[in-house]
Each structure stands twice: as C-alpha cells, then as structure tokens.
N, C-alpha and C. Protein backbone atom coordinates (compact mmCIF):
# COMPACT_ATOMS: atom_id res chain seq x y z
N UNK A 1 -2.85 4.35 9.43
CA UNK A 1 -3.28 3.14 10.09
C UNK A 1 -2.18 2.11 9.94
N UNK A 2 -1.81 1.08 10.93
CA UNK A 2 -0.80 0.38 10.68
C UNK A 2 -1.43 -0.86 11.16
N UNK A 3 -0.76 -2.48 11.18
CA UNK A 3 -1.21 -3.74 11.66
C UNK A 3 0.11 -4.10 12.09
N UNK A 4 0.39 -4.43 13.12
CA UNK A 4 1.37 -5.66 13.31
C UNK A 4 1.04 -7.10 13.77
N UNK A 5 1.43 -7.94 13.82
CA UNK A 5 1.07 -9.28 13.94
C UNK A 5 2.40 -9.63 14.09
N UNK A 6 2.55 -11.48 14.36
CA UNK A 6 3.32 -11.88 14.96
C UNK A 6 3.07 -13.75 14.15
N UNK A 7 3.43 -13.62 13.15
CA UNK A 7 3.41 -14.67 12.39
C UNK A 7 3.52 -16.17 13.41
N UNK A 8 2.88 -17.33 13.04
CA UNK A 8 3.66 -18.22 13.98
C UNK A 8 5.27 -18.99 13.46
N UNK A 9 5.81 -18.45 12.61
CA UNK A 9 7.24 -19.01 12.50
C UNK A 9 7.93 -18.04 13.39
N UNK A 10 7.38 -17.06 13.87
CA UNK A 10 7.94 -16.19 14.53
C UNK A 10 8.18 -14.55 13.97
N UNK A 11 7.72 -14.07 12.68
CA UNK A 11 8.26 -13.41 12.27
C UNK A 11 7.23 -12.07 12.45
N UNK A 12 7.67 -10.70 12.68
CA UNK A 12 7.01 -9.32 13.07
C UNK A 12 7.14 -8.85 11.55
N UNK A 13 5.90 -9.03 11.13
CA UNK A 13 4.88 -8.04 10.25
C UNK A 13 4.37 -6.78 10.53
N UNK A 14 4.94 -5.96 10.08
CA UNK A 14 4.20 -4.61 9.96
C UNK A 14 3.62 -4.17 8.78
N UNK A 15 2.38 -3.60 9.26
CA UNK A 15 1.54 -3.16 7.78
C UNK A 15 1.18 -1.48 8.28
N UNK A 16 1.44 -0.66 7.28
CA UNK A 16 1.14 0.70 6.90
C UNK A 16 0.03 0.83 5.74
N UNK A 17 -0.97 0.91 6.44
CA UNK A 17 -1.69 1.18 5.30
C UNK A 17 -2.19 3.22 5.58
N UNK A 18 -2.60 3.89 4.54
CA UNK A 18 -3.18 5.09 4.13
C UNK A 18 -2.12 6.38 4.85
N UNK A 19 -0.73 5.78 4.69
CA UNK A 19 0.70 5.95 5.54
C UNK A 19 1.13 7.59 4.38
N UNK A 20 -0.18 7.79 3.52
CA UNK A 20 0.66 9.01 2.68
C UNK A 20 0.03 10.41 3.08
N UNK A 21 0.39 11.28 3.22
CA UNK A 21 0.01 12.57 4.04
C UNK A 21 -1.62 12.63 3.36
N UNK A 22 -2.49 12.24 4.17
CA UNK A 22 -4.03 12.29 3.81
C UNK A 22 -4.91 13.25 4.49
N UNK A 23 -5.82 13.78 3.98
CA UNK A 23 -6.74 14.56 4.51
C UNK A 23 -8.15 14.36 3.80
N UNK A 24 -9.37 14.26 4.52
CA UNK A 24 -10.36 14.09 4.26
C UNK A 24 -10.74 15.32 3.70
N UNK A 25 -10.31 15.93 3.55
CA UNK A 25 -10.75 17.38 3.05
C UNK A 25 -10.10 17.59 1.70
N UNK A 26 -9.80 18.63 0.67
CA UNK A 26 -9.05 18.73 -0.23
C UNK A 26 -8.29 19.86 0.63
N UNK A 27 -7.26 19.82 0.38
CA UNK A 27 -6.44 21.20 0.72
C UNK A 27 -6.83 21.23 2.36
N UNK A 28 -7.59 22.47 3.11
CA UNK A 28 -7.60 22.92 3.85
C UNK A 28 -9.37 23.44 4.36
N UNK A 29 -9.58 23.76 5.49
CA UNK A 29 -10.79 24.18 5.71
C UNK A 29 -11.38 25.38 5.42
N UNK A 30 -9.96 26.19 4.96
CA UNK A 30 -10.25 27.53 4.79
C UNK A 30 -9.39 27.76 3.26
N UNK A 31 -9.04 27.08 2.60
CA UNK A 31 -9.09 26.72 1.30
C UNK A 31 -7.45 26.76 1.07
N UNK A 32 -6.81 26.47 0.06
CA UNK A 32 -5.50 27.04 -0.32
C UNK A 32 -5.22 28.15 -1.09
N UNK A 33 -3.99 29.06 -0.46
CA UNK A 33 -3.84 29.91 -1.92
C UNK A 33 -3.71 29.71 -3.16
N UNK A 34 -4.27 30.76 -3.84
CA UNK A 34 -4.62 30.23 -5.76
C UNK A 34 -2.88 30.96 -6.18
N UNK A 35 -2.23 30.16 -6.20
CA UNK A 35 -0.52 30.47 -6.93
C UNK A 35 -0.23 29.01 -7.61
N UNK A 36 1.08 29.41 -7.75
CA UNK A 36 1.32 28.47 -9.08
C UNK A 36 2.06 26.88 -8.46
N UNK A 37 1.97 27.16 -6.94
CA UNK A 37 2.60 25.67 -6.24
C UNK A 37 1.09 24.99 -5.83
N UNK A 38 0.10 25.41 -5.89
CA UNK A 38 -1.13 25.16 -5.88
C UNK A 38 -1.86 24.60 -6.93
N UNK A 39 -1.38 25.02 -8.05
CA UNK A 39 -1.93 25.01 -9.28
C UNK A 39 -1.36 25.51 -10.12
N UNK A 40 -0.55 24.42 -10.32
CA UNK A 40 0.82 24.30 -11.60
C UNK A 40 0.32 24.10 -12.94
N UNK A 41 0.81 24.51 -13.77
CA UNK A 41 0.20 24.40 -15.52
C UNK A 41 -0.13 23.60 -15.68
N UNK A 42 0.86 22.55 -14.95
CA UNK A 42 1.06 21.03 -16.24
C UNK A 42 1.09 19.93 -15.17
N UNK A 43 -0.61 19.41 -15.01
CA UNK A 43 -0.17 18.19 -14.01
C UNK A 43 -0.67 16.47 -15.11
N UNK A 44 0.74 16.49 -15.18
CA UNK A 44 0.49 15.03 -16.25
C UNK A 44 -0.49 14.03 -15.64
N UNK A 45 -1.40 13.42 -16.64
CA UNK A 45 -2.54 12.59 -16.55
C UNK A 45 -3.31 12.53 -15.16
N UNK A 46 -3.28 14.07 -14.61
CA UNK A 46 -4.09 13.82 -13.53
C UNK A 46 -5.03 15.14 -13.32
N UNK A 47 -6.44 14.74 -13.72
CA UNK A 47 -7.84 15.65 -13.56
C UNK A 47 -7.76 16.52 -12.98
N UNK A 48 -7.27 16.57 -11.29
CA UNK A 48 -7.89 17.12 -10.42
C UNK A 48 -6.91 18.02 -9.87
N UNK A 49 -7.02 18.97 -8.98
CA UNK A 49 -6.11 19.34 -8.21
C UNK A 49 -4.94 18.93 -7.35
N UNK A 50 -3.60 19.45 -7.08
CA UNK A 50 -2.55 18.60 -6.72
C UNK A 50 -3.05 17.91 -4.50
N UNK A 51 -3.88 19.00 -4.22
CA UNK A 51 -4.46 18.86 -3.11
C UNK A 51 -5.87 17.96 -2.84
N UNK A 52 -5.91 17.25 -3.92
CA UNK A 52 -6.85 16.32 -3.75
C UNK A 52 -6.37 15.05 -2.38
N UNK A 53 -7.60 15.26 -1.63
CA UNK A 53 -7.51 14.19 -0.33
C UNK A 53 -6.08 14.38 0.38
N UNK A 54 -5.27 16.14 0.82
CA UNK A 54 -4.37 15.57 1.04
C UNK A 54 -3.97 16.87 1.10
N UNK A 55 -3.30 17.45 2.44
CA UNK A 55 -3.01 19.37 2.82
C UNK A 55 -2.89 20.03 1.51
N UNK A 56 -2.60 21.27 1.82
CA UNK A 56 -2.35 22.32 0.53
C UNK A 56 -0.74 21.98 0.17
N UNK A 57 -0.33 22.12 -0.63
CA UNK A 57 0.89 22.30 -1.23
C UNK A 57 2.28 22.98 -0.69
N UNK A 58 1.35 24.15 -0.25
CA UNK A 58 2.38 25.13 0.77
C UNK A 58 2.29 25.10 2.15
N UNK A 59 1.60 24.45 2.48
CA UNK A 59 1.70 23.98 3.96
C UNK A 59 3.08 23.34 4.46
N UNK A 60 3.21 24.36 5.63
CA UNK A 60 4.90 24.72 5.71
C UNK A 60 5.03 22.71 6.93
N UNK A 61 6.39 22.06 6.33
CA UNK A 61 6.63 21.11 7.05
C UNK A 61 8.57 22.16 7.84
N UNK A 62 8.90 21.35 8.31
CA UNK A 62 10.14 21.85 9.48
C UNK A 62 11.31 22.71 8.45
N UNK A 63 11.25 22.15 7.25
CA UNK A 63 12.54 22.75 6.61
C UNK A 63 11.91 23.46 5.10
N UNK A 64 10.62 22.98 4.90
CA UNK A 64 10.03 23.17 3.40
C UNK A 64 8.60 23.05 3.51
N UNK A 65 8.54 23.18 2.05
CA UNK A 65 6.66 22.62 1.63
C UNK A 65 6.15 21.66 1.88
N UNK A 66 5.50 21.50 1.79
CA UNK A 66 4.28 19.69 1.49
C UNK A 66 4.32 19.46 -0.01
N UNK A 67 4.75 20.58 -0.58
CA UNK A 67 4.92 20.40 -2.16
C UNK A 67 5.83 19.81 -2.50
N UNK A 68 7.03 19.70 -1.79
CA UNK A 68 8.67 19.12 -1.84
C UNK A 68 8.70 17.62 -0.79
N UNK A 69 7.87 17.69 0.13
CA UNK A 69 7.80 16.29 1.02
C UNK A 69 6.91 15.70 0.88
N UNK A 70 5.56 15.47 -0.07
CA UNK A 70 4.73 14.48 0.34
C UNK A 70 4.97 13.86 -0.35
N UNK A 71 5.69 13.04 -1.41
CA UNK A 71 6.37 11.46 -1.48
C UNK A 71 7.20 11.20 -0.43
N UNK A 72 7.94 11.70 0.16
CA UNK A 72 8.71 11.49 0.87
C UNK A 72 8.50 10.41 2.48
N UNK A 73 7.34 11.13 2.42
CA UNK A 73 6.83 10.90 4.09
C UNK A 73 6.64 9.82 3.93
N UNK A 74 6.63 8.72 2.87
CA UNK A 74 6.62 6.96 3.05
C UNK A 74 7.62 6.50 3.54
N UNK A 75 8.52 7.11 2.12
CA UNK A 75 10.01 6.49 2.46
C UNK A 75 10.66 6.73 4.21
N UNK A 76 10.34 8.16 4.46
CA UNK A 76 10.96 8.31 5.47
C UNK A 76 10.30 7.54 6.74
N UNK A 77 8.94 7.50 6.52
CA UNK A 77 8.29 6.58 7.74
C UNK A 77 8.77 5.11 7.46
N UNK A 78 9.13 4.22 5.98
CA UNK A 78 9.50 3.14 6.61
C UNK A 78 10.68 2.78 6.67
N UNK A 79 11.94 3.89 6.59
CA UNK A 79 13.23 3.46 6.52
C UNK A 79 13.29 3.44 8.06
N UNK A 80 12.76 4.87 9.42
CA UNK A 80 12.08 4.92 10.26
C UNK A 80 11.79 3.68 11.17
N UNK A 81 10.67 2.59 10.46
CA UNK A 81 9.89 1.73 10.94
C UNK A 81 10.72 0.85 11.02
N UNK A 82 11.75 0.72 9.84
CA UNK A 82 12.66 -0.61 9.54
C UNK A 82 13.65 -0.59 10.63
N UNK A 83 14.87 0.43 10.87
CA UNK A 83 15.72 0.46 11.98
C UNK A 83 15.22 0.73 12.93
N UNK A 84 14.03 1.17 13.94
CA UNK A 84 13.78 1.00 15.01
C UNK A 84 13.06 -0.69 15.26
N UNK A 85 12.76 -1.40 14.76
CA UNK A 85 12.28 -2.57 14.56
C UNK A 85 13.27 -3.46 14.67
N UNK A 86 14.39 -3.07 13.46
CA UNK A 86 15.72 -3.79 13.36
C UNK A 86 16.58 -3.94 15.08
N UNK A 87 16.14 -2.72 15.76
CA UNK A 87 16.82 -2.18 16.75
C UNK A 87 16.39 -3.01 17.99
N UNK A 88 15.29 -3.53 17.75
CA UNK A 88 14.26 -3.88 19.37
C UNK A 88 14.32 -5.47 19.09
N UNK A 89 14.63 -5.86 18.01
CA UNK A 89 14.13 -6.87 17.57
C UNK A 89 15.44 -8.17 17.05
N UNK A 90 16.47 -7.31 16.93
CA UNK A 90 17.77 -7.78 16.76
C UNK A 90 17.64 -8.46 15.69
N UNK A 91 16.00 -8.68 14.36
CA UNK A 91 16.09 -9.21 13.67
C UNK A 91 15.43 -8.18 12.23
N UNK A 92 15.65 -8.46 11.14
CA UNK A 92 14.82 -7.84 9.57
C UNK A 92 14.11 -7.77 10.12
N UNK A 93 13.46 -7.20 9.67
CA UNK A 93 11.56 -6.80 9.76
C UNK A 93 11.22 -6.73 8.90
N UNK A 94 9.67 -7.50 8.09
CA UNK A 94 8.50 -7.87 7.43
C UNK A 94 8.12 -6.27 7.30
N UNK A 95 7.88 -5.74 6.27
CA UNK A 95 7.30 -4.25 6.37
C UNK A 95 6.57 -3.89 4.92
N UNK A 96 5.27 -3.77 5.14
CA UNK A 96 4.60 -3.29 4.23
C UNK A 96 3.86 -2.67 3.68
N UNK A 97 4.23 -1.40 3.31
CA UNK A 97 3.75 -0.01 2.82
C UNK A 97 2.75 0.03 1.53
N UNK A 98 1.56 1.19 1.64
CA UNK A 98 0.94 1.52 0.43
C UNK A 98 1.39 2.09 -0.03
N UNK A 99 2.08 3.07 0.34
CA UNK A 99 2.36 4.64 -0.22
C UNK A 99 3.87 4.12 0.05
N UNK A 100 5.10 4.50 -1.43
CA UNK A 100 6.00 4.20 -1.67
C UNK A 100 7.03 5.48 -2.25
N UNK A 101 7.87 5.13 -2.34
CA UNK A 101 8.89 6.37 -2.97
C UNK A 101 10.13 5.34 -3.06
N UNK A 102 11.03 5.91 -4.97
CA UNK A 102 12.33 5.46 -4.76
C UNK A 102 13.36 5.13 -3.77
N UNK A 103 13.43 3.92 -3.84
CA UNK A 103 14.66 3.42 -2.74
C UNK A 103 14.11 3.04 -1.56
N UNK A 104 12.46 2.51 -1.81
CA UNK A 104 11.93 2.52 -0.54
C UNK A 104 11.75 0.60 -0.22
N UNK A 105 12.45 0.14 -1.62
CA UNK A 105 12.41 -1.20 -1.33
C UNK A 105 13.41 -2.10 -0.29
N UNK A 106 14.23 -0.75 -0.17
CA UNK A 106 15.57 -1.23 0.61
C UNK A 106 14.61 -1.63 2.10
N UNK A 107 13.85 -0.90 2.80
CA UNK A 107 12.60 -0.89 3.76
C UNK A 107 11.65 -1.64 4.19
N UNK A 108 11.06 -1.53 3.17
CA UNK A 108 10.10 -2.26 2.89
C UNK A 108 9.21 -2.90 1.78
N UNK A 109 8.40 -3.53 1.50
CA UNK A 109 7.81 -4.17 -0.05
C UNK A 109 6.44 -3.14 -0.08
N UNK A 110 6.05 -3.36 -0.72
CA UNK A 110 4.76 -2.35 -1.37
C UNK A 110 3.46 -3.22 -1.55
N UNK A 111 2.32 -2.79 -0.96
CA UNK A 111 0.76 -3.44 -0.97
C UNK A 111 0.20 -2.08 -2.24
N UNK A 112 -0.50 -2.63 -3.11
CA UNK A 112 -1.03 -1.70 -4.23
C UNK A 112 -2.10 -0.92 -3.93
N UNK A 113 -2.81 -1.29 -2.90
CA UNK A 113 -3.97 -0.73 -2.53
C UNK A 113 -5.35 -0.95 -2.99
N UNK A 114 -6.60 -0.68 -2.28
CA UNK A 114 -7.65 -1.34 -2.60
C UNK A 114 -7.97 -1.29 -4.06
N UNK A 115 -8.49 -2.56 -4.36
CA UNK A 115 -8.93 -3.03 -6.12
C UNK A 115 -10.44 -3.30 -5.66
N UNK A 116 -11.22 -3.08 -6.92
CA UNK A 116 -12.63 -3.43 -6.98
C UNK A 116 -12.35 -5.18 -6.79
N UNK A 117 -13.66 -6.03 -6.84
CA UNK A 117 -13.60 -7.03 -6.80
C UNK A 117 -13.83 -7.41 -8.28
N UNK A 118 -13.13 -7.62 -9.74
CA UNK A 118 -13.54 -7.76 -10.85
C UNK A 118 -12.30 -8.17 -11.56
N UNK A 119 -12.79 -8.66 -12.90
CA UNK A 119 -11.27 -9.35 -14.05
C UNK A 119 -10.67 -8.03 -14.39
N UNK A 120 -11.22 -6.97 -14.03
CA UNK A 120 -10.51 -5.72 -15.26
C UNK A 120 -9.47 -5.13 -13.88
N UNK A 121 -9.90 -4.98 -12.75
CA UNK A 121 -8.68 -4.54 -11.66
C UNK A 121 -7.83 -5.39 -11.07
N UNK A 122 -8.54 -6.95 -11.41
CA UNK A 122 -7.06 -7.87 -11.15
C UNK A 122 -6.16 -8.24 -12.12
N UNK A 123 -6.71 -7.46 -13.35
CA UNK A 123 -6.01 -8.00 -15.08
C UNK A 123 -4.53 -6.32 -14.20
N UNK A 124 -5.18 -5.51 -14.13
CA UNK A 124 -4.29 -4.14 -13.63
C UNK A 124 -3.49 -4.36 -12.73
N UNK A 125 -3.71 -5.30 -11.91
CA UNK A 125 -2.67 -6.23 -10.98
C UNK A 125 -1.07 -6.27 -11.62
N UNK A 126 -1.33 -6.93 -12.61
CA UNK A 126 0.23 -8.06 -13.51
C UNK A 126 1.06 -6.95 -13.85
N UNK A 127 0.41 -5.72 -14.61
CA UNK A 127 1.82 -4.83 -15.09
C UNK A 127 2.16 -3.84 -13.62
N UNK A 128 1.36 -3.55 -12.67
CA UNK A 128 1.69 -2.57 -11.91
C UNK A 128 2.55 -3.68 -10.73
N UNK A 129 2.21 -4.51 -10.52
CA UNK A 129 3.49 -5.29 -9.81
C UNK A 129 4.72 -5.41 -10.98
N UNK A 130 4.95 -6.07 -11.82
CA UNK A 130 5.92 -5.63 -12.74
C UNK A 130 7.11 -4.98 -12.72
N UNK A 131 5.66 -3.49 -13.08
CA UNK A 131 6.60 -2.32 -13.08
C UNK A 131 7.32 -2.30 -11.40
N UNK A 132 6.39 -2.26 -10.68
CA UNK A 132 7.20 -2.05 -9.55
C UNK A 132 8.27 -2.72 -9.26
N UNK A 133 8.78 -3.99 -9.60
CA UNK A 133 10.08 -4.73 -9.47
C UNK A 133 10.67 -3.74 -10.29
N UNK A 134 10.75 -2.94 -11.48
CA UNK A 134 11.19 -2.51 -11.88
C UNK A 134 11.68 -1.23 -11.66
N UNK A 135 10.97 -0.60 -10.77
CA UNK A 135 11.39 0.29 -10.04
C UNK A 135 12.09 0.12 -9.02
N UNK A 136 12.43 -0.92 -8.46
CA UNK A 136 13.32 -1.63 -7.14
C UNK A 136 12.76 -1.98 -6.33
N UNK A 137 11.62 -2.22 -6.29
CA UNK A 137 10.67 -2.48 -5.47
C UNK A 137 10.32 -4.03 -5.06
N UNK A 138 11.42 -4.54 -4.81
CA UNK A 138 11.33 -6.34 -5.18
C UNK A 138 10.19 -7.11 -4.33
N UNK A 139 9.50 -6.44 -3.59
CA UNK A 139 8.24 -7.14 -2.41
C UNK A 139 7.28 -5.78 -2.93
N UNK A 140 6.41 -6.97 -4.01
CA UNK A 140 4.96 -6.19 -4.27
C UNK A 140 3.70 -7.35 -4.21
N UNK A 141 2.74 -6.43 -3.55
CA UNK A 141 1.71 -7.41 -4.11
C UNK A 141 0.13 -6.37 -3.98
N UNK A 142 -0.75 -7.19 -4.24
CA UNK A 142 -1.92 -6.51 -4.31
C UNK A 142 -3.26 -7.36 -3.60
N UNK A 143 -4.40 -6.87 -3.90
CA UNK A 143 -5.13 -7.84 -2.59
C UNK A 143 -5.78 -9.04 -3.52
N UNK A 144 -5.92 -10.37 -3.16
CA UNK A 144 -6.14 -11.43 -4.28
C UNK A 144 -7.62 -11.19 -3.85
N UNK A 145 -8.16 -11.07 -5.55
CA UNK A 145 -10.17 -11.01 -4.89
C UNK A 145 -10.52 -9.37 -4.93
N UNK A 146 -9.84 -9.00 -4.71
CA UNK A 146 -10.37 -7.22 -4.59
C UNK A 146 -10.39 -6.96 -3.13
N UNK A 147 -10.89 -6.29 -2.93
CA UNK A 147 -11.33 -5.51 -1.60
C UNK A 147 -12.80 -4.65 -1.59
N UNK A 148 -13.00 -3.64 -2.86
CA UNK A 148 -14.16 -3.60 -2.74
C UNK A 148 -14.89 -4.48 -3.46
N UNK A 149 -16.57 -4.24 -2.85
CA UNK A 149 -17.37 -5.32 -3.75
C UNK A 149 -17.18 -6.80 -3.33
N UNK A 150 -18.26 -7.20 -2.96
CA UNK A 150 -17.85 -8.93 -3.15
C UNK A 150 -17.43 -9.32 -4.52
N UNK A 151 -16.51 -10.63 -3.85
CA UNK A 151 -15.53 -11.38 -4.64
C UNK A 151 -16.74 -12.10 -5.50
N UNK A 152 -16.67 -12.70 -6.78
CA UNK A 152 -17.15 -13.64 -7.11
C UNK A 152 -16.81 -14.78 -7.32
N UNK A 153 -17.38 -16.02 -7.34
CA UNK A 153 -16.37 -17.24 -7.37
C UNK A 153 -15.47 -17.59 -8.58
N UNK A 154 -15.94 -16.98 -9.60
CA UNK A 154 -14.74 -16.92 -10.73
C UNK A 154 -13.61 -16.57 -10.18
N UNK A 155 -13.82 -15.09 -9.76
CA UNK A 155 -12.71 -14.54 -8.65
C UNK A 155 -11.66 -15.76 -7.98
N UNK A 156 -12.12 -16.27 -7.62
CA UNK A 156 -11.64 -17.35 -6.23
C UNK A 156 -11.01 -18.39 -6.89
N UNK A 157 -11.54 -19.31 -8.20
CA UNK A 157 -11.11 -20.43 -8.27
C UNK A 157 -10.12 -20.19 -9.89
C-alpha cells in the first residue's frame, strides 16, 4: 500500500506502508517444503516459523530464493521510488518506508509501524528510533498516540 500527497510548501511525500513481501497466509496454500531453508535450527528470538505472514523461503524470485531477497525488496523498492521520483520531479523526494534494510536511509526515512495506543509501546518508541539513527537510518519516526486502540488523553497531552 503506498500514500502520496502533495504538501502545501510544495513538497511530494511518499508513503510505503506493508511494502515487505507479505502474505496473508503463512508460507503457501499448499504448504512449504519441510528442509532446512524452511526451517533452520537456529532462528534467534523468534517463536515462529521463518514463513510467518509472508511466501515460503524457497520460493524461486528471478536470480534466487525469497530466503536471500526478502529484506531486500524494501531497499530495492525505495532506492527504485527515490530515482524515478528524483527523475519526474527534478527535485529529492520525501519517502517513507516500514519495511527497511541497510543503506536504505540513503532513500528514504523509516515509519516503525503500528503501536498499541498505551505508555508501554510509546515508552518502545525512544530506543527503537535511536537505534535506528544508529543504524543510518537518520529519518525515523513512529505513530504519536498509537494506532491501535483509542488514544487516551494522557496519551495526547
């Protein structure tokens, strides 16, 4: 899903949101093969399968896996978004991605993605923008208030 808008100082905003290879399904309709790019020994601090919300692993892309390109497909959609924009527009372009990968700040800045409406997911706010400057990521932000859940007015003021 993407937004563009048209600021009134003049400036073209683009927004990418759910821009990372997604699938409502896990894996596939007819399941993935049980091998070891499927279901690797060792998946650090994460529960579930590597195909959670999102093709099988070995699902063949033009030169390789989905196992080897799905970080990728951010970076490459907004380096992509940035020079054809740059191109039509004769000016920078405003560009702002959920789904991120190294070197992707050169592109564009990074939106964190939906937060509950509460103190404990906007307290999770401060280090994950942070870190992300720290990763090169110098345009981060997250949604003020949450997104899910109504806001409360503590929230607000």
């Amino acid at each position: 899903m993407s937004g563009i808008g048209l600021d009134s100082p003049g400036f073209l905003v683009f927004s990418r949101d759910m821009n990372e290879p997604l699938n409502f399904k896990n894996g596939s309709e007819h399941g993935c093969p049980d091998d070891e790019i499927e279901n690797p020994q060792y998946l650090p601090g994460r529960p579930y399968p590597l195909r959670t919300l999102t093709i099988c692993m070995t699902a063949k892309h033009h030169s390789t896996i989905h196992y080897n390109e799905h970080n990728l497909v951010a970076y490459r959609e907004a380096h992509a978004t940035f020079d054809a924009i740059k191109e039509i527009r004769q000016k920078r372009p405003f560009i702002i991605s959920r789904a991120s990968f190294a070197g992707q700040g050169v592109h564009s800045g990074h939106w964190s993605g939906d937060i509950t409406s509460d103190w404990e997911d906007m307290r999770y706010t401060i280090p994950s923008m942070l870190l992300f400057n720290m990763y090169g990521m110098p345009m981060i932000g997250s949604d003020i208030c949450g997104f899910r859940l109504n806001t409360t007015e503590d929230l607000l003021y």
